[in-house]
Protein backbone atom coordinates (compact mmCIF):
# COMPACT_ATOMS: atom_id res chain seq x y z
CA UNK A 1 109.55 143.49 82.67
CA UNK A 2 112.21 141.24 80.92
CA UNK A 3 112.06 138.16 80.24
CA UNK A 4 114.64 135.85 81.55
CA UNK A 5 117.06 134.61 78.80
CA UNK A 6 116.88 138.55 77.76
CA UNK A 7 117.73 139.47 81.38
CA UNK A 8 120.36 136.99 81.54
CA UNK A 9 121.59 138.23 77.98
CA UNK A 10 121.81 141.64 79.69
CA UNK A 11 123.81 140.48 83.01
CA UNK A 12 126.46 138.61 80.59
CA UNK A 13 126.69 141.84 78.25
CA UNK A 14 127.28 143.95 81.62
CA UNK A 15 129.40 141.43 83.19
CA UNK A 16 131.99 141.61 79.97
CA UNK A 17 132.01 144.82 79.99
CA UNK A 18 132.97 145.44 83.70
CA UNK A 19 135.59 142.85 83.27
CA UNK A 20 137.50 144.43 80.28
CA UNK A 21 137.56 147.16 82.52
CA UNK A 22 139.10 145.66 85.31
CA UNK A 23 141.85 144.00 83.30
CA UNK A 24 142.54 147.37 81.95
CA UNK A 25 142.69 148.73 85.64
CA UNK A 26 144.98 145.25 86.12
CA UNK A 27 146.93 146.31 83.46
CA UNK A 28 147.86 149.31 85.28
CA UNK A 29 148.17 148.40 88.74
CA UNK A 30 149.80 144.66 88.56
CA UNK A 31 147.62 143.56 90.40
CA UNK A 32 144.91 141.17 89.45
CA UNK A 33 143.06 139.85 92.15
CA UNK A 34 140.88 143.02 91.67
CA UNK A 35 139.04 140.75 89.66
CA UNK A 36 137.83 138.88 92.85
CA UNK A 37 136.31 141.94 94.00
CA UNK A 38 134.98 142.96 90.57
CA UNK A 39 132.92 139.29 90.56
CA UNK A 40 131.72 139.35 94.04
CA UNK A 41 130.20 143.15 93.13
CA UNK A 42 129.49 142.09 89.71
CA UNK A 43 126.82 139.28 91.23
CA UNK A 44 125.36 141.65 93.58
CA UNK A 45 124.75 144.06 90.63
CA UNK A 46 123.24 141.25 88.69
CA UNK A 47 120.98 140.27 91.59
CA UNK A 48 119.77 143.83 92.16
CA UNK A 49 119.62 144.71 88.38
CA UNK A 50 117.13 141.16 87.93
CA UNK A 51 114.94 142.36 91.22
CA UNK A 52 114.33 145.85 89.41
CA UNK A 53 113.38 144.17 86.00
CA UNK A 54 113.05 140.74 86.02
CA UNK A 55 108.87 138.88 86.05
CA UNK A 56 107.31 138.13 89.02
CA UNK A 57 106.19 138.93 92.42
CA UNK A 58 107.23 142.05 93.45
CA UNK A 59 107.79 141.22 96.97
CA UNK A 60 109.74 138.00 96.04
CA UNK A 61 111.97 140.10 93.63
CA UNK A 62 112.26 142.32 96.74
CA UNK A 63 113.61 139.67 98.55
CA UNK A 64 115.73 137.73 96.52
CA UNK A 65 117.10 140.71 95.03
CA UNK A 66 118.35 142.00 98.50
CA UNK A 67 119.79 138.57 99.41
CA UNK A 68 121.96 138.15 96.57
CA UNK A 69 122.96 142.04 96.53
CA UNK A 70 123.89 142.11 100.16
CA UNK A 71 125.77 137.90 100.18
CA UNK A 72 127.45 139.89 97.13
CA UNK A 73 128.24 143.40 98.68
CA UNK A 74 129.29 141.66 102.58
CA UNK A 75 132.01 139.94 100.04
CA UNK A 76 133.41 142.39 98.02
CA UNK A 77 133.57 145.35 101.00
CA UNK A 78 135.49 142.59 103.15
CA UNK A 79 137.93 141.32 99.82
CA UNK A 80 138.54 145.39 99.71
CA UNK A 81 139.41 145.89 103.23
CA UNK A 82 141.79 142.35 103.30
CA UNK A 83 143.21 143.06 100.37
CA UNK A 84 143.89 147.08 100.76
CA UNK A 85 147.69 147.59 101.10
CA UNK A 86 149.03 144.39 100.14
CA UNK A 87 150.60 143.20 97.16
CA UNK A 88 148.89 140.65 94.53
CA UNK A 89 147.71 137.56 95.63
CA UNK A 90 149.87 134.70 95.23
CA UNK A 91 147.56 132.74 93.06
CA UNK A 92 148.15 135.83 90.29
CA UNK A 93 151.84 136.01 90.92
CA UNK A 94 152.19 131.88 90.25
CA UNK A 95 150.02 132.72 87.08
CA UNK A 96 152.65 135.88 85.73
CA UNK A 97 155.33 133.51 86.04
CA UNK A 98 153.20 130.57 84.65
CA UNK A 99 152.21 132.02 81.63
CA UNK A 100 155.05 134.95 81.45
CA UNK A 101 154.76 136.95 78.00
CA UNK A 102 151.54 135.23 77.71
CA UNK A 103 150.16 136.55 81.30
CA UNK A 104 148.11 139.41 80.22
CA UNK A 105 146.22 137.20 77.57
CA UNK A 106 145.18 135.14 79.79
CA UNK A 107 143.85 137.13 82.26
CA UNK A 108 142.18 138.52 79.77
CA UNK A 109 139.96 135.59 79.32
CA UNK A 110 140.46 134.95 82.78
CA UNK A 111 138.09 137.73 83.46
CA UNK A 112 135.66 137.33 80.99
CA UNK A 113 135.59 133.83 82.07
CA UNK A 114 134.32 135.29 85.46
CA UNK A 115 132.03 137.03 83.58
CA UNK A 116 130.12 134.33 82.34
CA UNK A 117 130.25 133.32 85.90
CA UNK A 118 128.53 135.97 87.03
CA UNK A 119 125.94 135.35 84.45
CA UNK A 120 125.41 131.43 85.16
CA UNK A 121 125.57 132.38 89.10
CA UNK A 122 122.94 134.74 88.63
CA UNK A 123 120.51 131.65 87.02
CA UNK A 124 119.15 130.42 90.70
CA UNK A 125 118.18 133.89 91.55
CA UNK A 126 116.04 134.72 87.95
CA UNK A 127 114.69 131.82 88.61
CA UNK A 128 113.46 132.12 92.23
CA UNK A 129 111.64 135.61 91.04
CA UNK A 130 109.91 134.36 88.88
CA UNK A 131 107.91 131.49 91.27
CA UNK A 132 104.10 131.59 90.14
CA UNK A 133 103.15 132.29 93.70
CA UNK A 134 101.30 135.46 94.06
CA UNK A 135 102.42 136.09 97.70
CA UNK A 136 105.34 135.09 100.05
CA UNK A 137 104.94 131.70 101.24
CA UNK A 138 106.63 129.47 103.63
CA UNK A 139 109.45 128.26 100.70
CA UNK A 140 110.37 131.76 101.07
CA UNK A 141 111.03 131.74 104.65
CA UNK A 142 112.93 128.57 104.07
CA UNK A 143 115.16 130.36 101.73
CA UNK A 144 115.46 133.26 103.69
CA UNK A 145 116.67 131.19 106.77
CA UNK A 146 119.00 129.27 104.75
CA UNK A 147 120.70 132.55 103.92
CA UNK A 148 120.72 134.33 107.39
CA UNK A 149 122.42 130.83 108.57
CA UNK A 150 125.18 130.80 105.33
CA UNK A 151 125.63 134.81 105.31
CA UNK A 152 126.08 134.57 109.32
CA UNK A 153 128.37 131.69 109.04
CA UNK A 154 130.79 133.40 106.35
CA UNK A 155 131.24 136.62 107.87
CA UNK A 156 131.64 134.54 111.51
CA UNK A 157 134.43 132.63 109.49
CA UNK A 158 136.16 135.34 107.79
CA UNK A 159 136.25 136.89 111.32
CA UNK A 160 138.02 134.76 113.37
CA UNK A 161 140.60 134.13 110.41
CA UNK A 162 140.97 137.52 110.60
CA UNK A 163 141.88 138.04 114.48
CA UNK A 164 143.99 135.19 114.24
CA UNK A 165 145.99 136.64 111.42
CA UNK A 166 146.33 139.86 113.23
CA UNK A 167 148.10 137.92 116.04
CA UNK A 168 151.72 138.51 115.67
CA UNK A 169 152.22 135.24 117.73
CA UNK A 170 150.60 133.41 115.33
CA UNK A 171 153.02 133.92 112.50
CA UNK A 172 153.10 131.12 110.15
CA UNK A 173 150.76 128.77 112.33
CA UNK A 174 147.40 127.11 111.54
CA UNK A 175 143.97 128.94 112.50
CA UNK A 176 142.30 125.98 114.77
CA UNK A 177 139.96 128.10 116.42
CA UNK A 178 136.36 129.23 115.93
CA UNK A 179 134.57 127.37 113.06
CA UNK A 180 138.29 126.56 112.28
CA UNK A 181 138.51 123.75 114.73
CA UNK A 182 135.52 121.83 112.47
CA UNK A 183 136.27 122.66 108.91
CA UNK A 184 139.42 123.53 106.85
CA UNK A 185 137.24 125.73 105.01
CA UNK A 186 134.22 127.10 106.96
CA UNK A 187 134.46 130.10 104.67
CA UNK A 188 134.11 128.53 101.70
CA UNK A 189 131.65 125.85 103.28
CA UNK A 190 128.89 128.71 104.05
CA UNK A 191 130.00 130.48 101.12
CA UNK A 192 128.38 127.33 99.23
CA UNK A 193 125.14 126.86 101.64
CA UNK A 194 124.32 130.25 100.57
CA UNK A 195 123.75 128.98 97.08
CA UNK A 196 121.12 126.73 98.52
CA UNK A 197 118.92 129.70 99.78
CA UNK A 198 117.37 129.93 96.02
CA UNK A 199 116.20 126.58 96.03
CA UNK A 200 113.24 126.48 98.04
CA UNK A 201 112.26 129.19 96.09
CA UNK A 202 112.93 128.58 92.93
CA UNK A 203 112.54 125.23 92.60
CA UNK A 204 108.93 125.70 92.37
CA UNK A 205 109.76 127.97 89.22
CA UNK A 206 109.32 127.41 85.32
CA UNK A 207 112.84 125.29 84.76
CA UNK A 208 113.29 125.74 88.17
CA UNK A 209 115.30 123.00 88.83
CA UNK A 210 118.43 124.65 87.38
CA UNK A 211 118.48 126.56 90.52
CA UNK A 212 120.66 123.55 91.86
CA UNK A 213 122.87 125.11 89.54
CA UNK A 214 124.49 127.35 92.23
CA UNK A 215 125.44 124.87 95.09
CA UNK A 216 126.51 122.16 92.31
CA UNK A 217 128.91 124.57 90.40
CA UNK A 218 129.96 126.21 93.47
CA UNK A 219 131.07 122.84 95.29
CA UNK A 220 132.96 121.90 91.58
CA UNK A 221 134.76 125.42 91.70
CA UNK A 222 135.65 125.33 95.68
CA UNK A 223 136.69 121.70 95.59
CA UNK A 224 138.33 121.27 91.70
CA UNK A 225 139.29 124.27 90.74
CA UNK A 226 139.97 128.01 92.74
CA UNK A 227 139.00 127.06 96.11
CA UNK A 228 140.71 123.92 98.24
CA UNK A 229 143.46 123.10 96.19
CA UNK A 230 145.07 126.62 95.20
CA UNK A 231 144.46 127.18 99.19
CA UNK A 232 145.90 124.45 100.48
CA UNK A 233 148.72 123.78 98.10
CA UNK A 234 149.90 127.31 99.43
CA UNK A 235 149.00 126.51 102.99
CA UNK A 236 151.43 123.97 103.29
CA UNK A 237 153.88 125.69 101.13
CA UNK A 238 154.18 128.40 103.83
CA UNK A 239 153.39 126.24 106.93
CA UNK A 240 154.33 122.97 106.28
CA UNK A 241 153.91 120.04 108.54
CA UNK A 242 151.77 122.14 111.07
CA UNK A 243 149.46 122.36 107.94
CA UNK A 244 149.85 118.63 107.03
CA UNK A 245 148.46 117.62 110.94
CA UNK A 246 145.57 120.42 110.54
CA UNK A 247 144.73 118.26 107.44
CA UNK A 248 145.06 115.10 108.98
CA UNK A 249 142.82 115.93 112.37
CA UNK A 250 140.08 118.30 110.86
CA UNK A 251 137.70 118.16 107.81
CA UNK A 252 138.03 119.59 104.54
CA UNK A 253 135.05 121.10 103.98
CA UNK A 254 131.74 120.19 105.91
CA UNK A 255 132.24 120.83 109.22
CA UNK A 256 132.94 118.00 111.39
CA UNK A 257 134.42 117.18 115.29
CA UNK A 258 138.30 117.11 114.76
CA UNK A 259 139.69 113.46 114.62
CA UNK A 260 142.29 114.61 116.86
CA UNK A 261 143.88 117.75 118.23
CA UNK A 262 144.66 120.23 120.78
């Protein structure tokens, strides 16, 4: 077994590689959020790579190991099917023309950026293998249930988006329905729970108190940086005031009963 700043050495090595490779493949296709993909399936590598070699309990490894390879394979196979057919994102095309002759250096780093990512993401769940407990306890089952509930809640979200968007009548209006109607972002909301399944788990750990780590870098990313602002500075870019009332009646992130609405 490996050690964990060795097995964490190893998941950053991997992680760089498989990202030069997709900017390569980016490179040749145009199209660059294949790197959204290529992180989502790079942390569900990582988390089934640490089960197989990382110290500790082998039924805790088991289980870990399975929750972050299947939060990580539910998200790539449904960025695949989404994204299959259409062009690039939007987020990448702003970027092209943001950084022009420029653009393919910074994806570049861009991706290995997600790289290290992958690596610091895949902290929490090193860390939850490796509690002293001999057998499965109660923590566990905490954990567990914290996932089923986040993993459950995600793919609910990203489903009712979905059949909205497939709605011709619904052509450049605002998804209230579903989980829709509470949050602006029940997708991302659930997509940050799930970091809190490693918690009770881990936190009983050696250093395992970084395995806040997930949820607090998570919440920084969703609401500084890639998540709620790219999202809704688009949104309202292609929707306009209908947006600007969704924002005003329903909450941003945790969901919440709408101030206001239909």
């Amino acid at each position: 077994m490996i050690g964990p700043v060795a097995l964490l050495g190893l998941v950053l090595a991997a992680a760089s590689l498989l990202m030069v490779v997709v900017w390569l493949v980016q490179r040749r296709t145009g199209d660059a959020g294949i790197v959204d993909l290529a992180w989502a399936g790079g942390i569900a590598t990582a988390a089934v790579c640490a089960a197989l070699l990382s110290e500790g309990t082998g039924a805790r490894r088991m289980l870990v190991g399975s929750m972050g390879g299947l939060w990580g394979m539910r998200l790539a196979l449904f960025l695949w099917r989404r994204n299959r057919g259409r062009s690039e994102d939007g987020r990448y095309r702003d970027l092209r023309v943001r950084f022009g002759a420029r653009a393919q250096v910074f994806f570049f780093w861009f991706f290995q950026f997600q790289a290290v990512a992958i690596a610091i993401f895949a902290v929490p769940m090193v860390l939850a293998m490796r509690r002293p407990d001999a057998a499965l306890t109660v923590w566990d089952g905490l954990g567990a249930a914290i996932w089923i509930l986040a993993v459950g809640g995600e793919a609910l979200s990203d489903a009712q988006l979905n059949r909205f968007r497939r709605d011709p009548a619904n052509l450049g209006k605002t998804c209230r329905s579903g989980l829709w109607r509470y949050s602006r972002h029940p997708n991302y909301f659930f997509e940050w729970l799930h970091w809190f399944a490693y918690v009770p788990i881990g936190l009983a750990a050696p250093w395992g108190v970084l395995t806040l780590l997930g949820p607090a870098l998570m919440l920084f990313f969703l609401y500084r940086v890639t998540g709620i602002p790219v999202t809704e500075q688009r949104a309202i870019a292609s929707r306009g005031d209908d947006y600007r009332r969704y924002q005003r009646e329903t909450s941003a992130f945790f969901p919440w009963f709408p101030r206001s609405g239909p």
